[in-house]
C-alpha atoms as a PDB file:
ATOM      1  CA  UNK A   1      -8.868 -12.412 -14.263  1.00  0.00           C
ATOM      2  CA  UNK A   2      -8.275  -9.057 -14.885  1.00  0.00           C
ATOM      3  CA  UNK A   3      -8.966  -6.754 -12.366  1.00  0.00           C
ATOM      4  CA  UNK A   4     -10.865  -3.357 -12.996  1.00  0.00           C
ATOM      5  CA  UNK A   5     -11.425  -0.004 -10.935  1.00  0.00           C
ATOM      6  CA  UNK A   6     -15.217  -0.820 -10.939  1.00  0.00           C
ATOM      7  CA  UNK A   7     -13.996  -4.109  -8.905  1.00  0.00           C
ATOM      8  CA  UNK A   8     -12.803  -1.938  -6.239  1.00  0.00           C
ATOM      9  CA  UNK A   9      -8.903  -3.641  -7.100  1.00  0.00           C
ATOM     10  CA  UNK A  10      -6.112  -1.488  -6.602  1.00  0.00           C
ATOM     11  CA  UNK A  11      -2.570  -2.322  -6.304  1.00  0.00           C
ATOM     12  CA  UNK A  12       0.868  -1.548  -4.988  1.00  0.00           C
ATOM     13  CA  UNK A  13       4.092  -3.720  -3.595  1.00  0.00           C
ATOM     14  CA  UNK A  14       7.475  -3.471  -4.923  1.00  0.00           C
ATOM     15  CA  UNK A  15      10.198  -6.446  -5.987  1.00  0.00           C
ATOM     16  CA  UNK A  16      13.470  -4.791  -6.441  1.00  0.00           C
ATOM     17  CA  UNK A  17      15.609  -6.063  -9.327  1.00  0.00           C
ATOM     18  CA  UNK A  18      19.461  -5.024  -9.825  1.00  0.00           C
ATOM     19  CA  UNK A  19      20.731  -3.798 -13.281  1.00  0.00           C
ATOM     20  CA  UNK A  20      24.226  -2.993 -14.612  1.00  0.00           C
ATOM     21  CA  UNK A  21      24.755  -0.464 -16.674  1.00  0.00           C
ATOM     22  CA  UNK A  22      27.920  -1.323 -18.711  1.00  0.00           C
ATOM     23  CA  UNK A  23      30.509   2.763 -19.392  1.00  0.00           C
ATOM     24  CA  UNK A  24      32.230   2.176 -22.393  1.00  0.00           C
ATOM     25  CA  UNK A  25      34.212   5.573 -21.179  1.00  0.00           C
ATOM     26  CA  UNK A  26      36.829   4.734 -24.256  1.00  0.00           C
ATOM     27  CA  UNK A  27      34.774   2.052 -25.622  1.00  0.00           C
ATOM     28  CA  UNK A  28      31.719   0.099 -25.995  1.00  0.00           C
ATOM     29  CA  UNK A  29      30.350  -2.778 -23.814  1.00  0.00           C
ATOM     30  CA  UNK A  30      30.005  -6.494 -24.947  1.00  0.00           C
ATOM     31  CA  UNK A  31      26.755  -6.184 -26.172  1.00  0.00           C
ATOM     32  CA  UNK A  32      27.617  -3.369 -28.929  1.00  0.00           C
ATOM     33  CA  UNK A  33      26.261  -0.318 -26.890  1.00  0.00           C
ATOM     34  CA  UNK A  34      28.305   3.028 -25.831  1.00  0.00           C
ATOM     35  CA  UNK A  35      27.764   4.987 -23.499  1.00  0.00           C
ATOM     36  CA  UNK A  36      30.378   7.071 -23.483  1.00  0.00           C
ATOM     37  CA  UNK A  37      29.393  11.397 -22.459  1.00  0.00           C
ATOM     38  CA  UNK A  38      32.776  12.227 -24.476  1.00  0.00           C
ATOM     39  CA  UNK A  39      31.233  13.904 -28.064  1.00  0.00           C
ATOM     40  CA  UNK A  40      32.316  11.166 -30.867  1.00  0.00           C
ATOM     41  CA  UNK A  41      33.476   8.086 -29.030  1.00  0.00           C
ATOM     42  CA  UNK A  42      30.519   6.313 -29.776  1.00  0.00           C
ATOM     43  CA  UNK A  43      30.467   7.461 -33.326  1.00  0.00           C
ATOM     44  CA  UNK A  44      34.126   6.739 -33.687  1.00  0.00           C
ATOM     45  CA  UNK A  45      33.596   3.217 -32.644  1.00  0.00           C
ATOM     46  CA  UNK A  46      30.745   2.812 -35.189  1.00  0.00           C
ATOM     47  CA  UNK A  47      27.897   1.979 -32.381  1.00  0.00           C
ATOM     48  CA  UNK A  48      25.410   5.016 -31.396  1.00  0.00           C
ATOM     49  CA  UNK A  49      25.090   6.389 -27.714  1.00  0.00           C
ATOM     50  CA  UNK A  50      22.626   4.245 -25.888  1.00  0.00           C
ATOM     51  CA  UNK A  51      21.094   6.672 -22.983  1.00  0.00           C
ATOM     52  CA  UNK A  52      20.759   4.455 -19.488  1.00  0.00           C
ATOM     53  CA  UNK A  53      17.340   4.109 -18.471  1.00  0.00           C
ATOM     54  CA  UNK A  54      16.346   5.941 -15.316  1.00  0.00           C
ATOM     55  CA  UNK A  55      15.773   3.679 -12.382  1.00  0.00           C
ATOM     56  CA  UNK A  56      12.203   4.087 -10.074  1.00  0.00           C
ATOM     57  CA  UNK A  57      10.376   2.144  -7.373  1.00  0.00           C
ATOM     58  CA  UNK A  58       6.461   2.208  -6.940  1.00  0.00           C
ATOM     59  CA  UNK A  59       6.853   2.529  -3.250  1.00  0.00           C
ATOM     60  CA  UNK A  60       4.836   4.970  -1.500  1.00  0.00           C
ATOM     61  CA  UNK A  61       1.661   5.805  -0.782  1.00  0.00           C
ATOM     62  CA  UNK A  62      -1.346   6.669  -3.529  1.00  0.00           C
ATOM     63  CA  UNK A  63      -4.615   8.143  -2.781  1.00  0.00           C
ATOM     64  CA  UNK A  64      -7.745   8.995  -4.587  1.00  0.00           C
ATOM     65  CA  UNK A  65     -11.874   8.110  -5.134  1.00  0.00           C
ATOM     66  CA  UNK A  66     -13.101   5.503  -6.984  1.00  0.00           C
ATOM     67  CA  UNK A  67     -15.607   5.691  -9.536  1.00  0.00           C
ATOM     68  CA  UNK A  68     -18.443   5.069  -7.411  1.00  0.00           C
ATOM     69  CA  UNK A  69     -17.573   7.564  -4.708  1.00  0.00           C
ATOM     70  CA  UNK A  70     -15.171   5.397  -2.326  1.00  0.00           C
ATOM     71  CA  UNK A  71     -12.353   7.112  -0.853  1.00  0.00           C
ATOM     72  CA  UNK A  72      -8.963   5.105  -0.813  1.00  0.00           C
ATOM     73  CA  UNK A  73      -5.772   4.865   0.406  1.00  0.00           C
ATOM     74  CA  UNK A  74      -2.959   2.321  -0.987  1.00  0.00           C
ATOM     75  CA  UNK A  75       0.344   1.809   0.659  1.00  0.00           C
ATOM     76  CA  UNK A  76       2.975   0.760  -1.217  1.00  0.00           C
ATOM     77  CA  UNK A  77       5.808  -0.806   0.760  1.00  0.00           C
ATOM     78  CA  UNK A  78       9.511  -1.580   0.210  1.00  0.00           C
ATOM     79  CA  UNK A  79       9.023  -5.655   1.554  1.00  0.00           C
ATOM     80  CA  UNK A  80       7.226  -6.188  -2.121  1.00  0.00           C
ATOM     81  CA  UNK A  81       3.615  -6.119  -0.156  1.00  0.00           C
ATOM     82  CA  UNK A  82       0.519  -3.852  -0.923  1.00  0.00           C
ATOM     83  CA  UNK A  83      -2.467  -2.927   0.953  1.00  0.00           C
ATOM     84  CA  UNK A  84      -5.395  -0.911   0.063  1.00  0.00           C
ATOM     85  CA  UNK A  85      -8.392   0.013   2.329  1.00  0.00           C
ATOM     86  CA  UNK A  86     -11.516   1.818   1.097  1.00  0.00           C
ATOM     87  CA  UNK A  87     -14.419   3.304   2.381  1.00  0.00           C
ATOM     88  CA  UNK A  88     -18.372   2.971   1.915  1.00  0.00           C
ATOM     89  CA  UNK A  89     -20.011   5.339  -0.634  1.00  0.00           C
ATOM     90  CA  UNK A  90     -19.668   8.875  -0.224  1.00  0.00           C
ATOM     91  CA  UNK A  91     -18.550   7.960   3.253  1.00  0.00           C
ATOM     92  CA  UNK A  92     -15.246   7.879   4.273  1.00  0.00           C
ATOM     93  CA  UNK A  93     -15.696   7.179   7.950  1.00  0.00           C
ATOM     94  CA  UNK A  94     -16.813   3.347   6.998  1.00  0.00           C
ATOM     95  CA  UNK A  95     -14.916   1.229   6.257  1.00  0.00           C
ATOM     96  CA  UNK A  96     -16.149  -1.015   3.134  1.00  0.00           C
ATOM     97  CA  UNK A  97     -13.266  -3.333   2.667  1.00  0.00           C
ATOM     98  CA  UNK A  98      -9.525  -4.077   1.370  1.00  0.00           C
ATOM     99  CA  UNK A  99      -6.975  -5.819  -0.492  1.00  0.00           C
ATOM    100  CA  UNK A 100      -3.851  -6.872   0.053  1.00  0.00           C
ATOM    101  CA  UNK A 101      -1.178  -8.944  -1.676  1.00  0.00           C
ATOM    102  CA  UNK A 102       2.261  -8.840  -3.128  1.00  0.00           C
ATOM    103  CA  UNK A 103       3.195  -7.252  -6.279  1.00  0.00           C
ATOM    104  CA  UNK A 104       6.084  -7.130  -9.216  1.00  0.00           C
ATOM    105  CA  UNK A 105       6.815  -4.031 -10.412  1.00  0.00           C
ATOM    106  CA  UNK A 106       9.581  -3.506 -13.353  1.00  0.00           C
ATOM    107  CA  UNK A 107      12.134  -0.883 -11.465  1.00  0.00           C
ATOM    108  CA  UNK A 108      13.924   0.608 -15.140  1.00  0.00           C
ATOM    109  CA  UNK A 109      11.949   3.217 -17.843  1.00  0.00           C
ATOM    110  CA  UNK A 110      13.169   5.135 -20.491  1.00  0.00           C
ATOM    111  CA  UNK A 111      12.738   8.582 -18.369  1.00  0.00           C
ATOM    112  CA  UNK A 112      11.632   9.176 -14.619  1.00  0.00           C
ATOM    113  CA  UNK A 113       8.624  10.444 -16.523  1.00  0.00           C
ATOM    114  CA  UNK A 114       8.306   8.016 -18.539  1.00  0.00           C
ATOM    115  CA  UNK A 115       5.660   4.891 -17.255  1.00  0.00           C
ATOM    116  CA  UNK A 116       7.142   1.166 -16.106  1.00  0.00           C
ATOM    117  CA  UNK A 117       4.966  -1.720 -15.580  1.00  0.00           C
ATOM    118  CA  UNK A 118       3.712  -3.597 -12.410  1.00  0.00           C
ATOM    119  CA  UNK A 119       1.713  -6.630 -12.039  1.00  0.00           C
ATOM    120  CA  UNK A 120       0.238  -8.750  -8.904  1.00  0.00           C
ATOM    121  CA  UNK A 121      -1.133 -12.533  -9.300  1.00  0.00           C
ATOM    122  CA  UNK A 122      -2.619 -12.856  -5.793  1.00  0.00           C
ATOM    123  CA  UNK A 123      -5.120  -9.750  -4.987  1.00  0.00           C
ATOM    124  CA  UNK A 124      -7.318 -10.707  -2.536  1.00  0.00           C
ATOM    125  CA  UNK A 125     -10.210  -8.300  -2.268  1.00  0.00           C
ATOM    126  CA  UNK A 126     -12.281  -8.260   1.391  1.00  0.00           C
ATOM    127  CA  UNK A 127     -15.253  -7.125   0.789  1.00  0.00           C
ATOM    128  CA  UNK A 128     -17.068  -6.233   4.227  1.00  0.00           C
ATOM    129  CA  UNK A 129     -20.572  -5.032   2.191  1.00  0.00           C
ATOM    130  CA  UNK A 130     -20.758  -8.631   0.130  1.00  0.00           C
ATOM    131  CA  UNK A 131     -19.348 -10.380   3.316  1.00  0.00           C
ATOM    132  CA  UNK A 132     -17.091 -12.196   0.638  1.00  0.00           C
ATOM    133  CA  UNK A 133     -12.880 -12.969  -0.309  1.00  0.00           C
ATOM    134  CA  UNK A 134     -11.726 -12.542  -4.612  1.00  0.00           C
ATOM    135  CA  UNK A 135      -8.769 -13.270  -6.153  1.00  0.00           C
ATOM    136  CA  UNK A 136      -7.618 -10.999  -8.743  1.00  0.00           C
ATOM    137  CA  UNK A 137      -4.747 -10.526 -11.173  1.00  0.00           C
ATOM    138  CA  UNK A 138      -3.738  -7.129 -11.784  1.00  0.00           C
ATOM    139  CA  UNK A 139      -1.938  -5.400 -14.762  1.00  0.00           C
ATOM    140  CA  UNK A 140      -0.447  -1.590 -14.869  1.00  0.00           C
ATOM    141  CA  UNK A 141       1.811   0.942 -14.914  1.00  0.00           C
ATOM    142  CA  UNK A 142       3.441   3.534 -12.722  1.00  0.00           C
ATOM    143  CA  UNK A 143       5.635   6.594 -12.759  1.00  0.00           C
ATOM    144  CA  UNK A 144       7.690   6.927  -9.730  1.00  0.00           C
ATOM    145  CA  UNK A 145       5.976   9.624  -7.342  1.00  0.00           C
ATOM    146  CA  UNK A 146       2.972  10.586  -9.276  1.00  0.00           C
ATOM    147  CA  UNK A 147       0.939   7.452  -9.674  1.00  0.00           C
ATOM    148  CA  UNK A 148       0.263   4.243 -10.359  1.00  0.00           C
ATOM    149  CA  UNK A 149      -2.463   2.729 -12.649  1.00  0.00           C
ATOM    150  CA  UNK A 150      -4.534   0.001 -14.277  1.00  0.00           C
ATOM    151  CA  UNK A 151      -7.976  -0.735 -16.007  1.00  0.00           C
ATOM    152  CA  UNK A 152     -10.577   2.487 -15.111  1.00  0.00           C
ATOM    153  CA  UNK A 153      -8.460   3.880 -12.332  1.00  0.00           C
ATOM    154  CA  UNK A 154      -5.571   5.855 -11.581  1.00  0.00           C
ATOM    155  CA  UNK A 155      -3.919   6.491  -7.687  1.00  0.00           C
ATOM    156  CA  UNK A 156      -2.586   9.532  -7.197  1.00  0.00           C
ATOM    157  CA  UNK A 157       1.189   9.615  -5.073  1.00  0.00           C
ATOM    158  CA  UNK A 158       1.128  11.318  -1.920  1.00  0.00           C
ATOM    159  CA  UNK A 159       3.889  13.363  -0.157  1.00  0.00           C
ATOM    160  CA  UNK A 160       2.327  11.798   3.138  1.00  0.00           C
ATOM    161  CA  UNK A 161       4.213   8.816   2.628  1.00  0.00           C
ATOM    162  CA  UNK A 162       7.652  10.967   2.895  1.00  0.00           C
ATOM    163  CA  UNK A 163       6.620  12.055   6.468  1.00  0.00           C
ATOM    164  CA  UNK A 164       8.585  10.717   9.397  1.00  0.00           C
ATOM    165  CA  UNK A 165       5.852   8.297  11.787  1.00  0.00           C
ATOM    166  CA  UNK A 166       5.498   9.952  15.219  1.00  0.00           C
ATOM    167  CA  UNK A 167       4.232   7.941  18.279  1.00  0.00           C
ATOM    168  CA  UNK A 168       3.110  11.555  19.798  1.00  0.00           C
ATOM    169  CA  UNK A 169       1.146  12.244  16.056  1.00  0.00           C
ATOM    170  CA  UNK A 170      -1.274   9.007  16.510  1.00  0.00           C
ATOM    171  CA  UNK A 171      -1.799   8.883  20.358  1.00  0.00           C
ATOM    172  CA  UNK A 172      -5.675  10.042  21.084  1.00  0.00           C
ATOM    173  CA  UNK A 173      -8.985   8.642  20.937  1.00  0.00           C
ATOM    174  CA  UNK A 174     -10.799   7.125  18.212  1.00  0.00           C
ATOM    175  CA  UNK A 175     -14.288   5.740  17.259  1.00  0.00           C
ATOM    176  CA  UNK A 176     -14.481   4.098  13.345  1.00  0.00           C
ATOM    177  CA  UNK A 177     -15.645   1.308  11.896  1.00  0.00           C
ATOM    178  CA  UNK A 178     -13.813  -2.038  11.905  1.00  0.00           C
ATOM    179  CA  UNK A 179     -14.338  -5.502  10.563  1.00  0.00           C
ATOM    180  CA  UNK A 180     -13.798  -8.780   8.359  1.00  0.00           C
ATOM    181  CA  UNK A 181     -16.198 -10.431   6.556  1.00  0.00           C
ATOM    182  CA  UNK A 182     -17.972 -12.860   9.683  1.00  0.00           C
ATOM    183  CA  UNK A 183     -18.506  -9.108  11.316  1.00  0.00           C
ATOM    184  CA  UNK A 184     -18.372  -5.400  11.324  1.00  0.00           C
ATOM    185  CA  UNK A 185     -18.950  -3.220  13.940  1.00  0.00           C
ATOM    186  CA  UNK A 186     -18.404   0.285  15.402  1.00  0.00           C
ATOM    187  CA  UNK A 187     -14.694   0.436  17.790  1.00  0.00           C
ATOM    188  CA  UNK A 188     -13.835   2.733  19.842  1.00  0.00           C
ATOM    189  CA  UNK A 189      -9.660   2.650  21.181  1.00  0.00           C
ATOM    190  CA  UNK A 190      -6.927   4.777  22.483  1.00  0.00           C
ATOM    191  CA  UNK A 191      -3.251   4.869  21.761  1.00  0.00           C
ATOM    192  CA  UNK A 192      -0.627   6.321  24.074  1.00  0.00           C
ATOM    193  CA  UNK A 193       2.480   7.768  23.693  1.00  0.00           C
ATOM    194  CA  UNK A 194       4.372   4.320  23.445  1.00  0.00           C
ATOM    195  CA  UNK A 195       2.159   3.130  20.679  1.00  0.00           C
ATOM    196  CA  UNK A 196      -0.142   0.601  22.925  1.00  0.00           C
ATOM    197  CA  UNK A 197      -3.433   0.372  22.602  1.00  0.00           C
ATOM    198  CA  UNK A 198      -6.886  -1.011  23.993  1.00  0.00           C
ATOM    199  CA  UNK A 199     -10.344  -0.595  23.068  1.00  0.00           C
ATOM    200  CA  UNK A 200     -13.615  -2.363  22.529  1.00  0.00           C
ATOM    201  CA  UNK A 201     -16.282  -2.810  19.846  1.00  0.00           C
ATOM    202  CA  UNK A 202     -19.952  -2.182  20.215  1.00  0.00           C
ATOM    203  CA  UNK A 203     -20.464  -6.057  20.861  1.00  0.00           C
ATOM    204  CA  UNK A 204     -18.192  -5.972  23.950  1.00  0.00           C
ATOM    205  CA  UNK A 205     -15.317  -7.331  22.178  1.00  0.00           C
ATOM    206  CA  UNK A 206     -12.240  -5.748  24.128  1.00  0.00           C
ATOM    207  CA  UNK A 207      -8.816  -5.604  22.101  1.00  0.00           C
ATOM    208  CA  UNK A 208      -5.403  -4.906  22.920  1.00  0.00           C
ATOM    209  CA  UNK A 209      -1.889  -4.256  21.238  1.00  0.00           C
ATOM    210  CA  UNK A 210       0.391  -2.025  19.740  1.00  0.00           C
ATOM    211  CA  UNK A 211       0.902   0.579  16.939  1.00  0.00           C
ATOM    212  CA  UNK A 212       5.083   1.130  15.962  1.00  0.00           C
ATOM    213  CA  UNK A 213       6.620   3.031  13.349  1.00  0.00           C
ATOM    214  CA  UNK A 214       7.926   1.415  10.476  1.00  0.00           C
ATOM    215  CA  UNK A 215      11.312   1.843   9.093  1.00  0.00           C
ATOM    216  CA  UNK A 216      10.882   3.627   5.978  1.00  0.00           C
ATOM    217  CA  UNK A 217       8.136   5.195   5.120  1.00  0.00           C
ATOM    218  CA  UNK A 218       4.836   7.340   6.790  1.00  0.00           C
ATOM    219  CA  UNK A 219       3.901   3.931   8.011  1.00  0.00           C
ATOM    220  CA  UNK A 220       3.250   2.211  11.130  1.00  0.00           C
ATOM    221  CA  UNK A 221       3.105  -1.798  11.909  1.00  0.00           C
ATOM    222  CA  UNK A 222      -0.057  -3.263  14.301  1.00  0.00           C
ATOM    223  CA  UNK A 223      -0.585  -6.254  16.277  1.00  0.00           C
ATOM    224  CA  UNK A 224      -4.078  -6.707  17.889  1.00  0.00           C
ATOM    225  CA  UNK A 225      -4.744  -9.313  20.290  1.00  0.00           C
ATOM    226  CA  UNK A 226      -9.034 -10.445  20.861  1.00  0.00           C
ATOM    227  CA  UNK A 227     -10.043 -11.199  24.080  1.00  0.00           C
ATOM    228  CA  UNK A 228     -12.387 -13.784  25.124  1.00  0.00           C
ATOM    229  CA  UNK A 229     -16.164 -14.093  24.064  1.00  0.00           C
ATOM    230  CA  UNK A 230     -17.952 -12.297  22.672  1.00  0.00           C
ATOM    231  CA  UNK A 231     -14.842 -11.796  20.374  1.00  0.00           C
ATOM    232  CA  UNK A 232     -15.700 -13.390  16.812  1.00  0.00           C
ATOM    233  CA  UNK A 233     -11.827 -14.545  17.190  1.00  0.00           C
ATOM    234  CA  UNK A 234     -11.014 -14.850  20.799  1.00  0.00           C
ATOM    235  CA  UNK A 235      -7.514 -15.052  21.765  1.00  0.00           C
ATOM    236  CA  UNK A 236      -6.542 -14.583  18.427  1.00  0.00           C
ATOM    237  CA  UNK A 237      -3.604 -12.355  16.980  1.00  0.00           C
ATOM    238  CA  UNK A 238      -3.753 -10.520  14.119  1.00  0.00           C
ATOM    239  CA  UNK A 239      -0.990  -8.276  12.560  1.00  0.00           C
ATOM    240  CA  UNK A 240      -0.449  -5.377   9.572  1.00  0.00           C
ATOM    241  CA  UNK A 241       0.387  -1.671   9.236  1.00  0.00           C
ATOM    242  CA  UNK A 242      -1.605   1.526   9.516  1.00  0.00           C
ATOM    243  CA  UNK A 243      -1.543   4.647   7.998  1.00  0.00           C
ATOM    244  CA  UNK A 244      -2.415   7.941  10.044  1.00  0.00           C
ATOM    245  CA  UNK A 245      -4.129  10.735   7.888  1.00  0.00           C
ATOM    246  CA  UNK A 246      -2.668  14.140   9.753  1.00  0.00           C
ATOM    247  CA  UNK A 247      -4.732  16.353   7.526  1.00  0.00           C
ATOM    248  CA  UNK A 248      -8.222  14.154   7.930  1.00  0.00           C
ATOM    249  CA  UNK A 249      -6.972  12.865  11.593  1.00  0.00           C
ATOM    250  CA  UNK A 250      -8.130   9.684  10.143  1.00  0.00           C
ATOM    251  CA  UNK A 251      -6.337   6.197  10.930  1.00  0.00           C
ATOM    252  CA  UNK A 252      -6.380   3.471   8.641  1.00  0.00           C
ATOM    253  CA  UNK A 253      -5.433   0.252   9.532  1.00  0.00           C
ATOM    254  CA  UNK A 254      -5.509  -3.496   7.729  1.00  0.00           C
ATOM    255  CA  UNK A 255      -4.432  -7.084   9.623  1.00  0.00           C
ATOM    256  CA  UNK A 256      -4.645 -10.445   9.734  1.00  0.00           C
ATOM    257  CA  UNK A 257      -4.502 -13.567  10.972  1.00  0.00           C
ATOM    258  CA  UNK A 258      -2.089 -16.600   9.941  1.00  0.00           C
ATOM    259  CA  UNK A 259      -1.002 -14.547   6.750  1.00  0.00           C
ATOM    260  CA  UNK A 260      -4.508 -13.368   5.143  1.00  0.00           C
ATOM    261  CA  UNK A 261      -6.683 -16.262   6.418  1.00  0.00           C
ATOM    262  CA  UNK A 262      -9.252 -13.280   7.946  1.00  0.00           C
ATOM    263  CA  UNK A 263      -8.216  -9.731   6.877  1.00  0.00           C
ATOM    264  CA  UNK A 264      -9.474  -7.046   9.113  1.00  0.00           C
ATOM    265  CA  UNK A 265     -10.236  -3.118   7.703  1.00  0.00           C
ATOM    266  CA  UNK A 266     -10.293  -0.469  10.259  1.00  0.00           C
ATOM    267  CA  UNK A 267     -10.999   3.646   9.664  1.00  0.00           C
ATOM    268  CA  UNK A 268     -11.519   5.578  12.603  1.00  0.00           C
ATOM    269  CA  UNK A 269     -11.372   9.271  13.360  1.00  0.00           C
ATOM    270  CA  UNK A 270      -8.744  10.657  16.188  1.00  0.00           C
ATOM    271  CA  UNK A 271     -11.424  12.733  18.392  1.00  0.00           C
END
């Protein structure tokens, strides 16, 4: 199905194709174009100047509000996967759920300006206020560093994403909400200088793990370990990437276990 903004689906992932743009310089390539800068070559050889299309990527990340008042962050990343996380209503301190997936994107357009088309067949949309998993297809466009867009919404490109990740940036304190869709719950964790972290939820659940920068990218890769009961998933692992807010002080974060089996959304505020 189509996926709309009033669905809460948003997009972003990258495949990179390669294209071959054939110089004439004296002549004209095998499929009749020229494109030749000399003044008259093309003419002279009875084909007209074909301009090369501009090439552009989707990656990055996009940021905006939804219709309904839910603040949203979408990370587009240069492995062709996506991940979105928004918040509750008029709050962005909750966090109300996210999607993740992998996405197409065409990489040529007439312009840098001009928009290119992306599309994503397996959306999957955790919903932590239904307690509920949907599969969407998604259809849009982009236009490299401004934004990308689809039915009712448009996300708009943030500079963030051109920041270098600093360890000494993300280490503090924070207390957010955090969950899948068997249980949400208030956390509270630290992060030190090296990126590892502990903390526990308001059920006793104590975690572990680490926060690293990414290579490429304002972005940073997680891995969370549960401990025992009364962890929902004890002794489970569950891995993804994270996005810290410098202006908000506000960390997102979205993993999971065995590829997407149980996706877990996490927004907390560095105190």
């Amino acid at each position: 199905m189509a996926c709309t903004w009033s669905q809460l689906c948003r997009a972003g992932g990258l495949s990179i194709f390669t294209i071959v743009l054939a110089s004439c310089g004296g002549g004209s390539d095998g499929a009749g174009k020229c494109y030749s800068p000399t003044p008259g070559v093309c003419s002279t050889l009875g084909v007209v100047r074909s301009f090369p299309q501009a090439v552009v990527s989707p990656v990055g990340l996009y940021k905006g509000i939804t219709n309904d008042q839910r603040s949203f962050a979408s990370l587009v990343l240069d492995d062709g996967s996506f991940y979105t996380i928004y918040s509750g209503v008029n709050n962005p301190l909750i966090a109300a759920g996210g999607i993740r997936g992998t996405y197409k994107a065409e990489n040529q357009s007439p312009t840098k300006n001009d928009p290119a088309a992306f599309w994503i067949t397996d959306a999957v949309d955790t919903d932590l206020e239904a307690q509920r998993t949907q599969l969407y297809a998604i259809n849009g466009t982009y236009v490299e560093k401004q934004y990308i867009q689809s039915t009712g919404f448009v996300a708009n490109y943030s500079s963030d994403y051109e920041l270098t990740p600093n360890l000494a940036d993300i280490a503090g304190k924070y207390i957010g909400k955090s969950g899948s869709i068997s249980i949400s719950e208030t956390v509270t964790f630290d992060i030190n200088g090296s990126g590892d972290l502990t903390g526990t939820g308001d059920s006793g659940c104590n975690f572990s793990g680490t926060i690293k920068p990414r290579t490429g990218g304002n972005v940073y890769n997680v891995t969370i370990t549960f401990g025992a009961s009364p962890c929902r998933y004890a002794g489970a692992t569950v891995t993804g990437v994270s996005y810290f807010d410098r202006a908000s002080n506000i960390a997102y974060a979205m993993a999971s276990i065995s590829a997407g089996s149980a996706n877990f959304i996490t927004i907390a505020a560095k105190q």
